[in-house]
N, C-alpha and C. Protein backbone atom coordinates (compact mmCIF):
# COMPACT_ATOMS: atom_id res chain seq x y z
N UNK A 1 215.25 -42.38 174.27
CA UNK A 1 215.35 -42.97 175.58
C UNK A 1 213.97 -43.35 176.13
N UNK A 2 213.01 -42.16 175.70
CA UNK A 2 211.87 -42.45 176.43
C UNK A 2 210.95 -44.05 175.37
N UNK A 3 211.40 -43.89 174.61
CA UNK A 3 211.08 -45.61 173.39
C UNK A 3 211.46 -46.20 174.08
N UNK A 4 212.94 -46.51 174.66
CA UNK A 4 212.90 -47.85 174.79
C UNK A 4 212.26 -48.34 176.12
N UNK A 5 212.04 -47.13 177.25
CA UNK A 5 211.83 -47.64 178.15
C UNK A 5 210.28 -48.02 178.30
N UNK A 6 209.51 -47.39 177.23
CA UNK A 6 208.44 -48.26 176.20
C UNK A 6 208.19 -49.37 175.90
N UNK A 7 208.95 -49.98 175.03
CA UNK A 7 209.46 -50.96 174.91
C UNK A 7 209.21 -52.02 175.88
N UNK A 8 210.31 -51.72 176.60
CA UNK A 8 210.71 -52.33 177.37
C UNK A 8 209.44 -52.68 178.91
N UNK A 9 208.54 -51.76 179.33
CA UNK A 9 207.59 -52.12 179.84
C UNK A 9 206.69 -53.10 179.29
N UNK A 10 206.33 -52.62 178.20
CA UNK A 10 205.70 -53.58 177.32
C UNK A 10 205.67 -54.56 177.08
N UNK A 11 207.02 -54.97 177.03
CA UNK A 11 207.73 -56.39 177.01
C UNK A 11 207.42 -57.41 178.18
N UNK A 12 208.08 -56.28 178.96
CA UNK A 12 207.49 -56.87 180.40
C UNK A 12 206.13 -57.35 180.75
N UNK A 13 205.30 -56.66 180.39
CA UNK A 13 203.56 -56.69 180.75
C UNK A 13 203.06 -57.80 180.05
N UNK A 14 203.88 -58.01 178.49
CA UNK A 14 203.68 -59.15 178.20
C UNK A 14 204.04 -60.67 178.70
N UNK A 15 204.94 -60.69 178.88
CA UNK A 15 205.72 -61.81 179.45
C UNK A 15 204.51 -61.71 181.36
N UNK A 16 204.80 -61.18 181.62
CA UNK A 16 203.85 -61.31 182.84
C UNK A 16 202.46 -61.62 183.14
N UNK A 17 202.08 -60.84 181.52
CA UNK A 17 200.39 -61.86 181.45
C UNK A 17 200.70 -63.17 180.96
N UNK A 18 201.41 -63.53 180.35
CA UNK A 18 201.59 -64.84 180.11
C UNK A 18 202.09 -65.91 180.78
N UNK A 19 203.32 -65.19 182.54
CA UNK A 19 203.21 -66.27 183.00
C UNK A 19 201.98 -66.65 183.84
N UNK A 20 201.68 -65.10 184.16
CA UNK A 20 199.84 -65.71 184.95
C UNK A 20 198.88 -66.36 184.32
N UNK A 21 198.85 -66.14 182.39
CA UNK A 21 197.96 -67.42 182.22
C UNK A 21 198.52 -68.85 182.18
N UNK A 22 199.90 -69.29 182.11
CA UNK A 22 200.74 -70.50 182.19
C UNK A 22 200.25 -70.96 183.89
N UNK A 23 200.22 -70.07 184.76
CA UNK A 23 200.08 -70.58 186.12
C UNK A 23 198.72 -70.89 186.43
N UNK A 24 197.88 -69.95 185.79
CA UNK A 24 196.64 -70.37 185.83
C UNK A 24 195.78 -71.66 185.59
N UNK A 25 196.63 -71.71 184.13
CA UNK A 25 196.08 -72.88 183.23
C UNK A 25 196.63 -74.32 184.28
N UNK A 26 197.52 -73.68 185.30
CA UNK A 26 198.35 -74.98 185.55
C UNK A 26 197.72 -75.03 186.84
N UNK A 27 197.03 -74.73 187.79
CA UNK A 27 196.49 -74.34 188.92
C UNK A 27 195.32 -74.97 188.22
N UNK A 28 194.53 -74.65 187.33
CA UNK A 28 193.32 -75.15 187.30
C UNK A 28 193.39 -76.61 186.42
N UNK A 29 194.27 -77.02 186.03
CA UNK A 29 194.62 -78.75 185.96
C UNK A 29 194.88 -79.50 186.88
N UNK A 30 195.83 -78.80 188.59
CA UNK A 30 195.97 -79.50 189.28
C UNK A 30 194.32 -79.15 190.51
N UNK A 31 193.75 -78.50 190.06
CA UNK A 31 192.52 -78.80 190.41
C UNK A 31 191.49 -79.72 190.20
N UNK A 32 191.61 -79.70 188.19
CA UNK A 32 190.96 -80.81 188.40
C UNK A 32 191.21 -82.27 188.13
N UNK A 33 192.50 -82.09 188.93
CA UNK A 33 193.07 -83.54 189.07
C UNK A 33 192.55 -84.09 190.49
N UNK A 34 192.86 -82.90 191.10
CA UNK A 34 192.41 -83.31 192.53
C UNK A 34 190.64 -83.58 192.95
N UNK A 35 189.62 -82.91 192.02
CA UNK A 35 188.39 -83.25 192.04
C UNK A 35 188.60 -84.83 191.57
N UNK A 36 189.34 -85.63 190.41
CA UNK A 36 188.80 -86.56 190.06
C UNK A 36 189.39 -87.39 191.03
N UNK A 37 190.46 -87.35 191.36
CA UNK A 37 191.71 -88.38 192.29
C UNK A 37 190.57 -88.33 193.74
N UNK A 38 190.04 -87.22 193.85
CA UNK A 38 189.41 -86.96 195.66
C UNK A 38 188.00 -87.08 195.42
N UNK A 39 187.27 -87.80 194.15
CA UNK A 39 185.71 -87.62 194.07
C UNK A 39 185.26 -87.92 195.33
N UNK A 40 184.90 -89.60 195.85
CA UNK A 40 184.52 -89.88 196.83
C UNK A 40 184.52 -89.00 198.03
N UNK A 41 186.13 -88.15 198.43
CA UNK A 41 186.08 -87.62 199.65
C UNK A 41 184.94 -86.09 199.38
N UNK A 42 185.01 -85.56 198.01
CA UNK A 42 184.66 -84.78 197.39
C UNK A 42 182.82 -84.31 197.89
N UNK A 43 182.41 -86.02 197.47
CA UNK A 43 181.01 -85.74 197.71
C UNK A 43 180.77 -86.18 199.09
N UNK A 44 181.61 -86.97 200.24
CA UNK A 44 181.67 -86.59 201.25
C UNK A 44 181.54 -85.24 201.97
N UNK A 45 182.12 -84.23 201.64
CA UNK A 45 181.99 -83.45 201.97
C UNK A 45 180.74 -82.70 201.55
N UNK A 46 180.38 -82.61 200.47
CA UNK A 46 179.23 -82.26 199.99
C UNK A 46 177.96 -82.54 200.51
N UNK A 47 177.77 -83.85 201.01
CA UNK A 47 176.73 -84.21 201.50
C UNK A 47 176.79 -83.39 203.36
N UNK A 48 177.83 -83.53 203.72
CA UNK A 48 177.76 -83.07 205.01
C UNK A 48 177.47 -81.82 205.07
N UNK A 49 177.64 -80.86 204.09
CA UNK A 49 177.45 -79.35 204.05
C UNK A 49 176.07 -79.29 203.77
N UNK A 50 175.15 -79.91 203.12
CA UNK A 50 174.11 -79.84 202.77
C UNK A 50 172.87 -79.50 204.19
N UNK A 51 173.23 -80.19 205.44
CA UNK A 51 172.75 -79.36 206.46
C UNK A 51 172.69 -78.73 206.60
N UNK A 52 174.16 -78.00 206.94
CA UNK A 52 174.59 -76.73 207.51
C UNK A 52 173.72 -75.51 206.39
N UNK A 53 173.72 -75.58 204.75
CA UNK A 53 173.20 -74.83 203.91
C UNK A 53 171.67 -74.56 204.60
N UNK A 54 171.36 -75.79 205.03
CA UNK A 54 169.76 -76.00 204.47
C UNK A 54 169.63 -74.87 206.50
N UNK A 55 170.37 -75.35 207.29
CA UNK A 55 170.21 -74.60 208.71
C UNK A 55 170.20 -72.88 208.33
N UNK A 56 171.36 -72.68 207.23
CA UNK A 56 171.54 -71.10 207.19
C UNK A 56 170.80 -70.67 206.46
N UNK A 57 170.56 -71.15 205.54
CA UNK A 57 169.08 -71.01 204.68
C UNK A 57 167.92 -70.65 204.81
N UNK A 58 167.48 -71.03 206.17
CA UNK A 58 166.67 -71.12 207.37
C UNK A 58 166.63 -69.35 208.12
N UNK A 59 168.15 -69.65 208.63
CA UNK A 59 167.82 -68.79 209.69
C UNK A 59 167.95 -67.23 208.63
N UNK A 60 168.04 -67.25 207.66
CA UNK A 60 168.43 -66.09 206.70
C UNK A 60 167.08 -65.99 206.23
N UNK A 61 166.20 -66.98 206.11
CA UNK A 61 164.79 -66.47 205.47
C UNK A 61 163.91 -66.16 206.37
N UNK A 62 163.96 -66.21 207.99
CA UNK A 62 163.57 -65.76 209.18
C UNK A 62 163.91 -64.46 209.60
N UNK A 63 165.09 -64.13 209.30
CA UNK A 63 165.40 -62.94 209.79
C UNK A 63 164.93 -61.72 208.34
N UNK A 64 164.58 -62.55 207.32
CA UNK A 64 164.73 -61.71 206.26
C UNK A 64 162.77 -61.70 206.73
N UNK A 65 162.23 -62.37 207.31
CA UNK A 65 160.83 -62.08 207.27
C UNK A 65 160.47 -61.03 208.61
N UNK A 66 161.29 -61.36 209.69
CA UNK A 66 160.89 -60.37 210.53
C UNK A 66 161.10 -59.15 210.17
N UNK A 67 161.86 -58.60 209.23
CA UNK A 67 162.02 -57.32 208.85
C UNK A 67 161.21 -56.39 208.03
């Protein structure tokens, strides 16, 4: 009794890593579908963040000097 319910976890654990790598694999195709379909808006955004980095960047190497 105590086999099969062995088994039978096992079975399970398998099938369950496998649908998380099936979802995975499939999550990270419709990712990078959406990088190529959205480039333009893509590096839109990119460029606009590049401030904000370069502002926090800033105030993080200021506070890291007064200390």
């Amino acid at each position: 009794m105590a086999e099969e319910t062995k088994e039978k976890s096992s079975t399970g654990n398998v099938v369950s890593t496998i649908l998380k790598v099936v979802l995975g694999l499939a999550l990270i195709a419709l990712g990078l579908w959406a990088i190529i379909g959205w480039w333009s808006n893509l590096v839109i955004v990119f460029e606009g963040c590049v401030g904000l980095f370069l502002v926090l960047a800033g105030l993080i190497s200021i506070a890291i000097a007064k200390e």
